[in-house]
N, C-alpha and C. Protein backbone atom coordinates (compact mmCIF):
# COMPACT_ATOMS: atom_id res chain seq x y z
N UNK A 1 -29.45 -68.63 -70.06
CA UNK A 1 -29.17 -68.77 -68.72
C UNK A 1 -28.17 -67.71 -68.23
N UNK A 2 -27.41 -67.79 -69.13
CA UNK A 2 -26.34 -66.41 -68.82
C UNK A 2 -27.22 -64.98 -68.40
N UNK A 3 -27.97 -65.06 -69.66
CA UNK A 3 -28.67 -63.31 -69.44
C UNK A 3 -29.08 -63.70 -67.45
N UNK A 4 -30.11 -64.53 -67.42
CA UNK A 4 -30.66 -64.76 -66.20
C UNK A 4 -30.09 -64.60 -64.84
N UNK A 5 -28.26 -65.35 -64.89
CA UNK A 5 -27.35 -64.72 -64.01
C UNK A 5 -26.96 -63.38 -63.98
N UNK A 6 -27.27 -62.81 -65.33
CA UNK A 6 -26.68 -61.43 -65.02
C UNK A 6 -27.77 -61.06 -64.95
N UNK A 7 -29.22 -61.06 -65.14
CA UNK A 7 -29.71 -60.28 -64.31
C UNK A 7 -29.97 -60.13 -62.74
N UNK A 8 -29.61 -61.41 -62.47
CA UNK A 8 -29.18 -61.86 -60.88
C UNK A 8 -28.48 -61.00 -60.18
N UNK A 9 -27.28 -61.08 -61.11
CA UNK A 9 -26.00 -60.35 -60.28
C UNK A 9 -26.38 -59.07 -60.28
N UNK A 10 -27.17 -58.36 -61.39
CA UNK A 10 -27.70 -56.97 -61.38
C UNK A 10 -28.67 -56.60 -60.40
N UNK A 11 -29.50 -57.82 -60.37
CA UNK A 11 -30.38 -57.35 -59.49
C UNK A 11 -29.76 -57.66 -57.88
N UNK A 12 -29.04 -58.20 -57.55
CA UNK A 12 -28.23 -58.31 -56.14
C UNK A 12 -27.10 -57.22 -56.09
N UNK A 13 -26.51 -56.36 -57.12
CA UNK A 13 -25.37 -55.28 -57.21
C UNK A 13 -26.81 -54.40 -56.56
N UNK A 14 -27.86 -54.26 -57.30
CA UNK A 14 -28.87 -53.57 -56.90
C UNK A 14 -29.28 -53.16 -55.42
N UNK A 15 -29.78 -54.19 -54.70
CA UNK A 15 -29.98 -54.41 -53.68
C UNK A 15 -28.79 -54.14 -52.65
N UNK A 16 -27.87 -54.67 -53.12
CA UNK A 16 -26.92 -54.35 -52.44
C UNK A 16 -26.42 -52.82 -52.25
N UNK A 17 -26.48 -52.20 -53.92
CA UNK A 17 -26.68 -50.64 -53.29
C UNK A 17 -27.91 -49.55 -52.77
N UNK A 18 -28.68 -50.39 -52.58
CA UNK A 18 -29.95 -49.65 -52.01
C UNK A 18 -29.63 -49.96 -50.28
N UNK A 19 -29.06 -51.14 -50.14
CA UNK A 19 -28.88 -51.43 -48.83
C UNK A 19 -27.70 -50.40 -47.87
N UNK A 20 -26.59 -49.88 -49.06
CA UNK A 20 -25.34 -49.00 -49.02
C UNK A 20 -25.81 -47.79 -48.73
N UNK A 21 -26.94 -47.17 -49.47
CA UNK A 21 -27.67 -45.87 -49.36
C UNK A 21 -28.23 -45.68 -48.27
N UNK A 22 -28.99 -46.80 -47.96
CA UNK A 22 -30.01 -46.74 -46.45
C UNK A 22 -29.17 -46.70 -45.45
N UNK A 23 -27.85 -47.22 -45.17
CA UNK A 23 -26.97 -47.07 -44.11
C UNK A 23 -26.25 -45.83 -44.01
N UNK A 24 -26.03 -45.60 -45.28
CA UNK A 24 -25.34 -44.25 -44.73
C UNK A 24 -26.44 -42.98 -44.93
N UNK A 25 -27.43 -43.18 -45.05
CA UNK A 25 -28.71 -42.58 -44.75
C UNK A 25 -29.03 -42.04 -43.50
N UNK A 26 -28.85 -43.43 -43.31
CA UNK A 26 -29.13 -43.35 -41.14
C UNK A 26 -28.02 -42.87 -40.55
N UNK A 27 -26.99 -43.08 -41.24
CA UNK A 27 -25.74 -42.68 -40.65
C UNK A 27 -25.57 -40.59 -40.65
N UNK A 28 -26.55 -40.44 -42.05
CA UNK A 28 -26.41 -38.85 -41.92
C UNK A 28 -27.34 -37.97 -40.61
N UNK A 29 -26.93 -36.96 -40.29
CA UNK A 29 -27.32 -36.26 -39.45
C UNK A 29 -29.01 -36.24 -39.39
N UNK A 30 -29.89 -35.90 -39.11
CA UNK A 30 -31.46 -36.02 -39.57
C UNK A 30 -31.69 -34.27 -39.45
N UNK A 31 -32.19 -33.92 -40.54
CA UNK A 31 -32.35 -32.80 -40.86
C UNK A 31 -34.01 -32.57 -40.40
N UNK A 32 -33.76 -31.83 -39.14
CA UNK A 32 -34.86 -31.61 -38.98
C UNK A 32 -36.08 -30.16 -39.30
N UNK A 33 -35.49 -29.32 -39.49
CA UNK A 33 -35.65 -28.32 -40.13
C UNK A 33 -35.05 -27.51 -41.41
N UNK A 34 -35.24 -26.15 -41.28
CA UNK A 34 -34.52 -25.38 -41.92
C UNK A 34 -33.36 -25.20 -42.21
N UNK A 35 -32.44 -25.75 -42.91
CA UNK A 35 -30.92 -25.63 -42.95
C UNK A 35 -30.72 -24.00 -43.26
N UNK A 36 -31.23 -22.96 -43.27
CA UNK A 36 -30.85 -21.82 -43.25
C UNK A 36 -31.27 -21.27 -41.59
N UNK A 37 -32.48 -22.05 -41.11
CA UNK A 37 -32.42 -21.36 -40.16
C UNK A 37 -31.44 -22.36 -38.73
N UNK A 38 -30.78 -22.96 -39.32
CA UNK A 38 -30.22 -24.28 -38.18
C UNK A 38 -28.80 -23.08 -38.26
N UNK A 39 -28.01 -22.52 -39.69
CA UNK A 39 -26.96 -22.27 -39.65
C UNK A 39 -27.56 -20.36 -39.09
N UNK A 40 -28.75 -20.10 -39.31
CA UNK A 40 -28.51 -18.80 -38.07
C UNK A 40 -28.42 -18.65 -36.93
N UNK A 41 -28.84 -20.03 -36.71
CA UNK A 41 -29.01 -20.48 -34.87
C UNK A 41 -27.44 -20.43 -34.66
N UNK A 42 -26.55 -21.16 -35.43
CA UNK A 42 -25.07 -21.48 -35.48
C UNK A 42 -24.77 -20.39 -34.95
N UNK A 43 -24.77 -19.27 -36.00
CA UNK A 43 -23.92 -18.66 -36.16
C UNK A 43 -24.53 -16.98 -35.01
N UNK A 44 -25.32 -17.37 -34.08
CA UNK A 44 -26.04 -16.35 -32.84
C UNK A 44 -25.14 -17.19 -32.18
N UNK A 45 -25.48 -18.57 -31.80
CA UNK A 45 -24.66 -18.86 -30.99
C UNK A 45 -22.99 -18.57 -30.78
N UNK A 46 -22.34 -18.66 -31.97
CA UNK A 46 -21.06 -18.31 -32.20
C UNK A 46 -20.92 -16.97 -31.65
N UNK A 47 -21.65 -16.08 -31.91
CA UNK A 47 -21.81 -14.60 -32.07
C UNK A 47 -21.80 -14.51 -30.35
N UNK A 48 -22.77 -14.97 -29.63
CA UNK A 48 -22.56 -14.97 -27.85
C UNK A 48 -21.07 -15.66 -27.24
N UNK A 49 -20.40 -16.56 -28.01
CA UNK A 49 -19.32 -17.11 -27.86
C UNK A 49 -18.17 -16.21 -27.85
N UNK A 50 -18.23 -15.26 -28.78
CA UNK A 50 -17.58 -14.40 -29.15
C UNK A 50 -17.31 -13.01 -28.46
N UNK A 51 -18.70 -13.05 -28.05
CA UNK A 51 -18.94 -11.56 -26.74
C UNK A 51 -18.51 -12.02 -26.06
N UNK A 52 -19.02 -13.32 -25.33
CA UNK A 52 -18.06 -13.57 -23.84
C UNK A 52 -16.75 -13.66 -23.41
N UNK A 53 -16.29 -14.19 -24.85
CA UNK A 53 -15.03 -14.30 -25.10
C UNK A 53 -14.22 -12.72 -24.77
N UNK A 54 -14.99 -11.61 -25.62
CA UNK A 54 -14.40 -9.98 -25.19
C UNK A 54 -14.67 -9.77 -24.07
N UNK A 55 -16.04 -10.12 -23.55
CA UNK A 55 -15.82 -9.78 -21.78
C UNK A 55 -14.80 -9.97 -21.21
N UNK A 56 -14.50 -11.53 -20.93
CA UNK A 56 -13.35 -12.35 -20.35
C UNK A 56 -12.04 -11.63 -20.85
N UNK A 57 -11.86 -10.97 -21.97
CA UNK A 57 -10.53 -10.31 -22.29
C UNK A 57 -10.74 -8.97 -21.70
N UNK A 58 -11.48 -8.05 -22.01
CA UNK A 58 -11.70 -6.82 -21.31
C UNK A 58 -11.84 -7.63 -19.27
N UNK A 59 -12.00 -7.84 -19.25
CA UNK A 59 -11.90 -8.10 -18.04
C UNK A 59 -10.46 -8.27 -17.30
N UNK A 60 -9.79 -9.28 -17.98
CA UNK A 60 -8.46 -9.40 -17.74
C UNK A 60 -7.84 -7.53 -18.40
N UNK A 61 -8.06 -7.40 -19.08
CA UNK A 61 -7.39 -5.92 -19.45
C UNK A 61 -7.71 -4.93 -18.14
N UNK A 62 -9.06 -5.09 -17.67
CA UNK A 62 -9.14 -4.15 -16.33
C UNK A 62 -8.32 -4.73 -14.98
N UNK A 63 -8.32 -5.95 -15.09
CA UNK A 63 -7.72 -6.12 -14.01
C UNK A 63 -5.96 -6.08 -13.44
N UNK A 64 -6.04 -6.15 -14.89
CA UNK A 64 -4.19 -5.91 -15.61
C UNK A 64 -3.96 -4.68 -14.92
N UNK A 65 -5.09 -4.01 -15.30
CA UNK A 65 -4.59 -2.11 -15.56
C UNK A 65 -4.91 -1.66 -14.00
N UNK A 66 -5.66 -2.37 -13.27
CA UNK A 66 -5.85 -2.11 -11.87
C UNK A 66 -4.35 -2.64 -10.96
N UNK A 67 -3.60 -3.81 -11.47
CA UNK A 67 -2.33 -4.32 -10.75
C UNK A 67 -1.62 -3.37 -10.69
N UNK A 68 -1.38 -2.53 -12.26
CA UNK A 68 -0.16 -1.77 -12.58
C UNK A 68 -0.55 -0.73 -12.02
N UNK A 69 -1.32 -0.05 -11.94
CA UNK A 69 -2.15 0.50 -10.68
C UNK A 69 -1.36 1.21 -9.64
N UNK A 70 -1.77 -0.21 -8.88
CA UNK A 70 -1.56 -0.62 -7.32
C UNK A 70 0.35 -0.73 -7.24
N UNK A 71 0.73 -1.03 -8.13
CA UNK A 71 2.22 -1.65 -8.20
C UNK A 71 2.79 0.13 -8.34
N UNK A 72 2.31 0.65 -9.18
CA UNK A 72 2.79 2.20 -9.19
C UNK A 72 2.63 3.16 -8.14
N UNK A 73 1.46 2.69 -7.52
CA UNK A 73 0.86 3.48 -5.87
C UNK A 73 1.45 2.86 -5.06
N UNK A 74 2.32 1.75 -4.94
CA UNK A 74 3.17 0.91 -4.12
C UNK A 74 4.75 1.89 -4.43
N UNK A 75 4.98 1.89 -5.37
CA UNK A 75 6.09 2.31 -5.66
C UNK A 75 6.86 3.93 -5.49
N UNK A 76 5.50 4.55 -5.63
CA UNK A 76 5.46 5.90 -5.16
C UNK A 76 5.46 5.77 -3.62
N UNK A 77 4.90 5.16 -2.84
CA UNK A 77 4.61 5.31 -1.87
C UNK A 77 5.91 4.98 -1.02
N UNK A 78 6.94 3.79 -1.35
CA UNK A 78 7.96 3.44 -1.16
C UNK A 78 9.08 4.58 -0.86
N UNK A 79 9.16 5.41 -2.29
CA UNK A 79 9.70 6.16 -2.43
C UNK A 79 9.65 7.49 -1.62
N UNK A 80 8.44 7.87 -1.59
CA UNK A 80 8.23 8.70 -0.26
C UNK A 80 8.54 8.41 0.52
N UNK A 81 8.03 6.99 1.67
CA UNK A 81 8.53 6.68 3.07
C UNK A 81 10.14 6.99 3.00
N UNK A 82 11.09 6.57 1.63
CA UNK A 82 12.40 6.50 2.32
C UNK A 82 12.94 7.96 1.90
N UNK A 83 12.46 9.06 0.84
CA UNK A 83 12.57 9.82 1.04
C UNK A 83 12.33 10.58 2.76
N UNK A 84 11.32 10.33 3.00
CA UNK A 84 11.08 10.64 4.67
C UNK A 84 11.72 10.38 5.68
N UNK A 85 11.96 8.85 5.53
CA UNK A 85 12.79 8.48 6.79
C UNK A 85 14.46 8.44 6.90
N UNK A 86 14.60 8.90 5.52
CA UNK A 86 16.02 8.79 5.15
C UNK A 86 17.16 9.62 6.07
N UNK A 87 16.35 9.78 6.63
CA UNK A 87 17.29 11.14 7.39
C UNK A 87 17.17 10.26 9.13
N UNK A 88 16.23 9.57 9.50
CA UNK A 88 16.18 9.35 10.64
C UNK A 88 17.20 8.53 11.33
N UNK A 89 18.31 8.02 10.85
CA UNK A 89 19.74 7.33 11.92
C UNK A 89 19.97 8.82 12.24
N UNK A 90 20.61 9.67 11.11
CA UNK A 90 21.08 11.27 11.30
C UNK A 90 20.88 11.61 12.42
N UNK A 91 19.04 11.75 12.39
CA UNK A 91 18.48 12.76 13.30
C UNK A 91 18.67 12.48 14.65
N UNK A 92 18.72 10.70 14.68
CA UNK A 92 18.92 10.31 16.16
C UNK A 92 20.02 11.20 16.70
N UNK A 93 20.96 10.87 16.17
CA UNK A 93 22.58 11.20 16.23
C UNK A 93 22.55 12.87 16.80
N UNK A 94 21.45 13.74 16.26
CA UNK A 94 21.48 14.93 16.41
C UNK A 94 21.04 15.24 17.56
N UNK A 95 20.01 14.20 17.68
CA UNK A 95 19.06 14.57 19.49
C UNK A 95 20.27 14.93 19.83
N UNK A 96 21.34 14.10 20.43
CA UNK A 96 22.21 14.01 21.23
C UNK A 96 22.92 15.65 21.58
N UNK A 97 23.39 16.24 20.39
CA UNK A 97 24.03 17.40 20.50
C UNK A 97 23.00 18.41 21.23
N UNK A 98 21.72 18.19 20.39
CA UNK A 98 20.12 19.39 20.92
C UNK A 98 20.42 19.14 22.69
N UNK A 99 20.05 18.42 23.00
CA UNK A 99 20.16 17.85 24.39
C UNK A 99 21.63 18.17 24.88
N UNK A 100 22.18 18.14 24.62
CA UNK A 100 23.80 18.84 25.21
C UNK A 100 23.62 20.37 25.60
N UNK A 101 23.18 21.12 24.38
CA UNK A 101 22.99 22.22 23.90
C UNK A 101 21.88 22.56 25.40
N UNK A 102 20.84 21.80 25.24
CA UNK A 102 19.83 22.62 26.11
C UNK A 102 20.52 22.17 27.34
N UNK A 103 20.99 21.58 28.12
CA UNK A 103 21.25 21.31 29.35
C UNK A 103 22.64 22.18 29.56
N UNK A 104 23.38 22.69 28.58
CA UNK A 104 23.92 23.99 29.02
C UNK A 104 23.34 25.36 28.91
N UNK A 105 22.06 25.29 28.47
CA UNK A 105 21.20 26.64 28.19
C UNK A 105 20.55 27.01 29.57
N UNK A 106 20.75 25.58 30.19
CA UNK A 106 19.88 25.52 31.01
C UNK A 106 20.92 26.24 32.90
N UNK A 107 21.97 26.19 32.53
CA UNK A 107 22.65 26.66 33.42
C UNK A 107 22.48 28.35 33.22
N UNK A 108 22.13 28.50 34.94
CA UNK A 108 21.76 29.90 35.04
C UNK A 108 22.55 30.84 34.48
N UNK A 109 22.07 32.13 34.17
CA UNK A 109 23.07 32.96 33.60
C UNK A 109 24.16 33.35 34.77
N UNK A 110 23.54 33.82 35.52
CA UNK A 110 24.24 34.89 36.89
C UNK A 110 25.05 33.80 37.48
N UNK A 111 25.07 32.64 37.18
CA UNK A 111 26.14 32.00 37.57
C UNK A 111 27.63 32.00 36.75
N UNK A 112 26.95 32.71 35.18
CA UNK A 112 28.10 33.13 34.69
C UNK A 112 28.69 34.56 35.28
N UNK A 113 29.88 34.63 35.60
CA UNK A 113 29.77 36.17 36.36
C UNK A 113 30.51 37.02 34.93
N UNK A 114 31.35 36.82 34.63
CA UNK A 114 32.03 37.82 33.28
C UNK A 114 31.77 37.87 32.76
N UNK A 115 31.80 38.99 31.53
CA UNK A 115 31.35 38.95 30.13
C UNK A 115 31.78 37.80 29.20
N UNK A 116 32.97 37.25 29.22
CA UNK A 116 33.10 36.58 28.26
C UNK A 116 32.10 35.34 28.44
N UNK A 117 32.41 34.86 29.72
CA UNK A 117 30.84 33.51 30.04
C UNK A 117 29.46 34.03 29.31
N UNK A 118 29.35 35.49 29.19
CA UNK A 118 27.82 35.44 28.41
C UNK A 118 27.89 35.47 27.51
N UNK A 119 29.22 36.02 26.93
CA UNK A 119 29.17 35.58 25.55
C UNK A 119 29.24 34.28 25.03
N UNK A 120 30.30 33.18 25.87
CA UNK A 120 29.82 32.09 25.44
C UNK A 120 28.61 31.56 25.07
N UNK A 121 27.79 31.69 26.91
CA UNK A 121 26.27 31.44 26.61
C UNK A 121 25.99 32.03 25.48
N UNK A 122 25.73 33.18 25.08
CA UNK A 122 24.84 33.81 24.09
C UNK A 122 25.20 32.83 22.96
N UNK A 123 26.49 32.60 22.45
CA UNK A 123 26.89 31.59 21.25
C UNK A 123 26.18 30.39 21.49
N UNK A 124 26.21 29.71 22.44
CA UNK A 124 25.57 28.66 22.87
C UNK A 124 24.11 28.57 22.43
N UNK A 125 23.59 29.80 23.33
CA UNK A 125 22.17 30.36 22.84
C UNK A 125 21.44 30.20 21.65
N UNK A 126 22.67 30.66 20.71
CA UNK A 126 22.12 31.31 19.00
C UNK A 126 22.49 29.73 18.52
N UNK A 127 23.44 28.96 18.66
CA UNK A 127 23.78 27.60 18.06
C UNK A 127 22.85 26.71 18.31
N UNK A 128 22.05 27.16 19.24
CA UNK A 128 21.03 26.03 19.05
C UNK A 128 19.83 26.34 18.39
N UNK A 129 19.60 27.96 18.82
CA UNK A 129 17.92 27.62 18.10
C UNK A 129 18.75 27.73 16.18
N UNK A 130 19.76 28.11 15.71
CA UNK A 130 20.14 28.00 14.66
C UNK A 130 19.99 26.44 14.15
N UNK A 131 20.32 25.64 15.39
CA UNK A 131 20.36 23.94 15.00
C UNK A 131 18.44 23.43 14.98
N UNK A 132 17.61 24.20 15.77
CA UNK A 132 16.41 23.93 15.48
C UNK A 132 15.98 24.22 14.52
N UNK A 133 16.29 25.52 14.54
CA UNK A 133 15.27 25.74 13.01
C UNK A 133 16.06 25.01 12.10
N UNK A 134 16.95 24.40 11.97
CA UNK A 134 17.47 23.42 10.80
C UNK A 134 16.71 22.56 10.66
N UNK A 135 16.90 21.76 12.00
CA UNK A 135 16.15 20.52 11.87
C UNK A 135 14.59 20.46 11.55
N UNK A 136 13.83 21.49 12.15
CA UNK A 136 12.71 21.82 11.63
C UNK A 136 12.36 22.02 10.08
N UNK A 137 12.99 22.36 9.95
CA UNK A 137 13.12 22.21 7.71
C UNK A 137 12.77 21.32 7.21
N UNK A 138 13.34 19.93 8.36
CA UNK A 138 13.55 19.07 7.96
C UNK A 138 12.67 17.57 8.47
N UNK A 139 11.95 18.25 8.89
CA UNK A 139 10.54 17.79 9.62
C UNK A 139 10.87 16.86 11.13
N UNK A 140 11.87 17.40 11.80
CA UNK A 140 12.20 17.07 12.77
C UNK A 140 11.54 17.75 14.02
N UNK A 141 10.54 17.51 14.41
CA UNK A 141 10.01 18.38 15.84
C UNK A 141 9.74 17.59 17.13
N UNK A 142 9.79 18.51 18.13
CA UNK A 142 10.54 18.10 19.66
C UNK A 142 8.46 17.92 19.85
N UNK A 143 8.41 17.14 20.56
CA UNK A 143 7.22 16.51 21.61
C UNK A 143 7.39 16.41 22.91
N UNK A 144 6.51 16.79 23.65
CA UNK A 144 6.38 16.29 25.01
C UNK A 144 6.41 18.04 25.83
N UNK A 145 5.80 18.68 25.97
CA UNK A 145 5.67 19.82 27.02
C UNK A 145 4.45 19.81 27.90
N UNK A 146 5.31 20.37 29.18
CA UNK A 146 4.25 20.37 30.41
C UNK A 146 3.12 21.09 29.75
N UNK A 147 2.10 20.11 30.46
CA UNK A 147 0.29 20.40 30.30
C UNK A 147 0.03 19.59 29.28
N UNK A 148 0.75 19.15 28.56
CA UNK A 148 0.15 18.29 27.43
C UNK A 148 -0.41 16.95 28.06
N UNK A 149 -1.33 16.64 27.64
CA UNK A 149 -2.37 15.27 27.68
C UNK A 149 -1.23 14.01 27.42
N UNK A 150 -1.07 13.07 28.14
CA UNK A 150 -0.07 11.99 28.15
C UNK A 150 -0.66 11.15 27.10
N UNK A 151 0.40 10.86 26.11
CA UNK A 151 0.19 9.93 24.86
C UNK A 151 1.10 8.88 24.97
N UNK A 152 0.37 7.67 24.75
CA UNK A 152 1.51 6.75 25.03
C UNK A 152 2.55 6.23 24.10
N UNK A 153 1.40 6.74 22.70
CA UNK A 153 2.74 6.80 21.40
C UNK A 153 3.50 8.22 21.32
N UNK A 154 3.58 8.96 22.44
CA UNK A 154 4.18 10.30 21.82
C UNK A 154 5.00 9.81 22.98
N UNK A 155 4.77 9.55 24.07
CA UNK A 155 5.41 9.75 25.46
C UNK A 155 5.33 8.34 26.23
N UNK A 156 6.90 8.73 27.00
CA UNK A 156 6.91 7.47 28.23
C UNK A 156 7.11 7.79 29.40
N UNK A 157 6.05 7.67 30.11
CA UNK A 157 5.65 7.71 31.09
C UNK A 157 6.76 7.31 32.60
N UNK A 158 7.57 8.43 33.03
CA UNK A 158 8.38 7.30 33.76
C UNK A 158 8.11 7.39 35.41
N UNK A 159 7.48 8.45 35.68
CA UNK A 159 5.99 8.01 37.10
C UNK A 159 4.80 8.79 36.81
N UNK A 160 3.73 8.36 37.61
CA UNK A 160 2.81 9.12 37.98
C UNK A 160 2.56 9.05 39.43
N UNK A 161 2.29 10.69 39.16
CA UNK A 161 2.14 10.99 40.65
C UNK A 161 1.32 12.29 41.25
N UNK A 162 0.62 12.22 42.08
CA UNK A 162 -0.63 13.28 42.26
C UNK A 162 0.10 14.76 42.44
N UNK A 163 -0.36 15.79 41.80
CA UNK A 163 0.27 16.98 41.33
C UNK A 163 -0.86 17.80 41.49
N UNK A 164 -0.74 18.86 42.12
CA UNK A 164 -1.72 20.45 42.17
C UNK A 164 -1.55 20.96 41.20
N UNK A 165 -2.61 21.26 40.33
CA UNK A 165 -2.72 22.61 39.40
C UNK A 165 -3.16 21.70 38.09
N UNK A 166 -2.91 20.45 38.13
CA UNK A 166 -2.76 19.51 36.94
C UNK A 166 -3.79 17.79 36.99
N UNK A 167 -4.38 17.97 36.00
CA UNK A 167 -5.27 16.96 35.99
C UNK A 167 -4.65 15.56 35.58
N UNK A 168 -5.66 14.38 35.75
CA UNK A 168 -5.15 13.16 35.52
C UNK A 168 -4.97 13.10 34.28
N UNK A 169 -3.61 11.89 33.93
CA UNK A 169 -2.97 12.12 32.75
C UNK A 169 -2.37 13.08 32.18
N UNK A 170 -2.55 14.77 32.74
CA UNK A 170 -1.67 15.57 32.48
C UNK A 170 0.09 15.79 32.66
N UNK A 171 0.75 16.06 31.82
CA UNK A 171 2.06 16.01 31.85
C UNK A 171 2.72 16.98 32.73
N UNK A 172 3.39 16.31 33.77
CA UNK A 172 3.74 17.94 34.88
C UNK A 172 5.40 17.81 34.73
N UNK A 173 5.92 17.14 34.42
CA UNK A 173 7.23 17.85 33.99
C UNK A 173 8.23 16.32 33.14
N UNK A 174 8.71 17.73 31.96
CA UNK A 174 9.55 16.80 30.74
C UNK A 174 11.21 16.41 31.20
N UNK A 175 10.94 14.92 31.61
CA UNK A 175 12.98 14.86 32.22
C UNK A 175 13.57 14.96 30.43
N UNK A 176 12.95 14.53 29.48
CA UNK A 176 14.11 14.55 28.06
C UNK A 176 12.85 14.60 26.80
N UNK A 177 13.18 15.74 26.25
CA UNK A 177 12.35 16.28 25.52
C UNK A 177 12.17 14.82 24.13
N UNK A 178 11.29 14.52 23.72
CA UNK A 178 10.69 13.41 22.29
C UNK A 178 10.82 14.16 21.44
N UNK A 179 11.03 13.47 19.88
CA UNK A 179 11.10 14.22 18.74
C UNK A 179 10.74 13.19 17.70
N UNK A 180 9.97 13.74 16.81
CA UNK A 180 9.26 13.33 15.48
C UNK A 180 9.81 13.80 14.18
N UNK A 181 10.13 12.52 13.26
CA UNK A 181 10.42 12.69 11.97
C UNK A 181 9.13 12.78 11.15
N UNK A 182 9.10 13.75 10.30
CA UNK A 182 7.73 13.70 9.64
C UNK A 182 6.56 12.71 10.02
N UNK A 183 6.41 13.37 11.26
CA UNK A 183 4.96 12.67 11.95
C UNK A 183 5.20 10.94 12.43
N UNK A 184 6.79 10.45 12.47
CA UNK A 184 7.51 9.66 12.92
C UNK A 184 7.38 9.57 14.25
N UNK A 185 8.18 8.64 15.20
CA UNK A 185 8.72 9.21 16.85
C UNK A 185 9.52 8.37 16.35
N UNK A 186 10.28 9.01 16.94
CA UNK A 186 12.32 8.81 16.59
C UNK A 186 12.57 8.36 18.37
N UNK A 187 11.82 9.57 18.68
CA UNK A 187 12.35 9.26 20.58
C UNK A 187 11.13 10.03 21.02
N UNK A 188 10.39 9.04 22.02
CA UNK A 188 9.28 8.96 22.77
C UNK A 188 9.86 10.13 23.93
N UNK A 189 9.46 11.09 24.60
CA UNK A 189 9.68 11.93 25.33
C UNK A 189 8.67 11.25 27.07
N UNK A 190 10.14 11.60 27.83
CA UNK A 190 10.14 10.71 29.00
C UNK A 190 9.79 11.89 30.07
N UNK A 191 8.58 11.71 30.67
CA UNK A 191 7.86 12.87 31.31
C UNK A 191 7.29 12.36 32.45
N UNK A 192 6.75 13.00 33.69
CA UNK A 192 6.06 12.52 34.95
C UNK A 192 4.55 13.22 34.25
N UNK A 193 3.99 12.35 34.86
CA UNK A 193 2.36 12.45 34.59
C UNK A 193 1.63 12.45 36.17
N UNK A 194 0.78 13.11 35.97
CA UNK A 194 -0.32 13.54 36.95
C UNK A 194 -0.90 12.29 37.46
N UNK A 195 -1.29 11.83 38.50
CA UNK A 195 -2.19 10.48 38.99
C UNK A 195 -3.36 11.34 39.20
């Protein structure tokens, strides 16, 4: 009777591991093909994973290299404007003397009667275009002369009024000469215009 239980228990250890096998049977993956060709499929796929992956980095690398770019063409550009404008409180400051200068140039000679009055003038004379061509060096130039075409960013307009010899919008006379810092307006030049 003994043998009989143990072949019982053998034959139920039995069953019981055939029942252990079949579960984790079902439990394994189901192999449906080629396991060499399942792990080349893997490993293409990995392989496209991998390119896109360098796109997405080369990509960020171009776009990196396009900022630093723009940040360096920003920076240059900075540097120019204030190289340029660096001078323009100065220059204001200078109109002032130019304009002194010409409105005594502008007093007739023969109203000086002695020599020494022309010699003043003449000093007067030479001190200024000496002070233009300075400022000209320095990209400082005067705007606004009769006949010129009325600009409203170059010039301000302070009448118009119907004039012989001179067409509409033409400039017929400068009361205070305008001046430009490297292609700047520092001071809009205040002129009568033609109707």
């Amino acid at each position: 009777m003994e043998k009989k239980m143990s072949e019982l228990a053998e034959e139920k250890d039995l069953e019981t591991t055939i029942e252990d096998a079949a579960k984790a049977e079902e439990q394994l993956p189901e192999v449906t093909g080629d396991p060499l060709e399942e792990a080349i499929a893997r490993v293409q796929e990995l392989e496209e994973q991998l390119e896109q992956s360098d796109k997405r980095v080369q990509d960020v690398q171009l776009r990196s290299r396009a900022e630093i770019e723009n940040i360096r063409r920003r920076a240059e550009q900075d540097v120019e404007k204030a190289h340029n404008f660096a001078l323009e409180k100065f220059a204001k400051e200078l109109l002032e003397v130019i304009d002194n200068l010409e409105r005594a140039l502008d007093l007739n000679t023969q109203t000086i009667g002695d020599d020494a009055g022309k010699a003043i003038f003449d000093g007067v004379e030479l001190t200024y275009k000496s002070l233009l061509s300075t400022v000209n060096k320095f990209g400082i130039e005067a705007v606004g002369a009769v006949g010129e075409t009325f600009n409203p960013e170059l010039h301000q307009a302070i009448s118009m009024q119907p004039s012989e010899g001179f067409t509409t919008n033409q400039i017929t006379q400068v009361l205070q000469k305008g001046y430009l810092l490297n292609g700047r307006v520092i001071r809009p030049a205040m002129v009568m215009v033609a109707a």
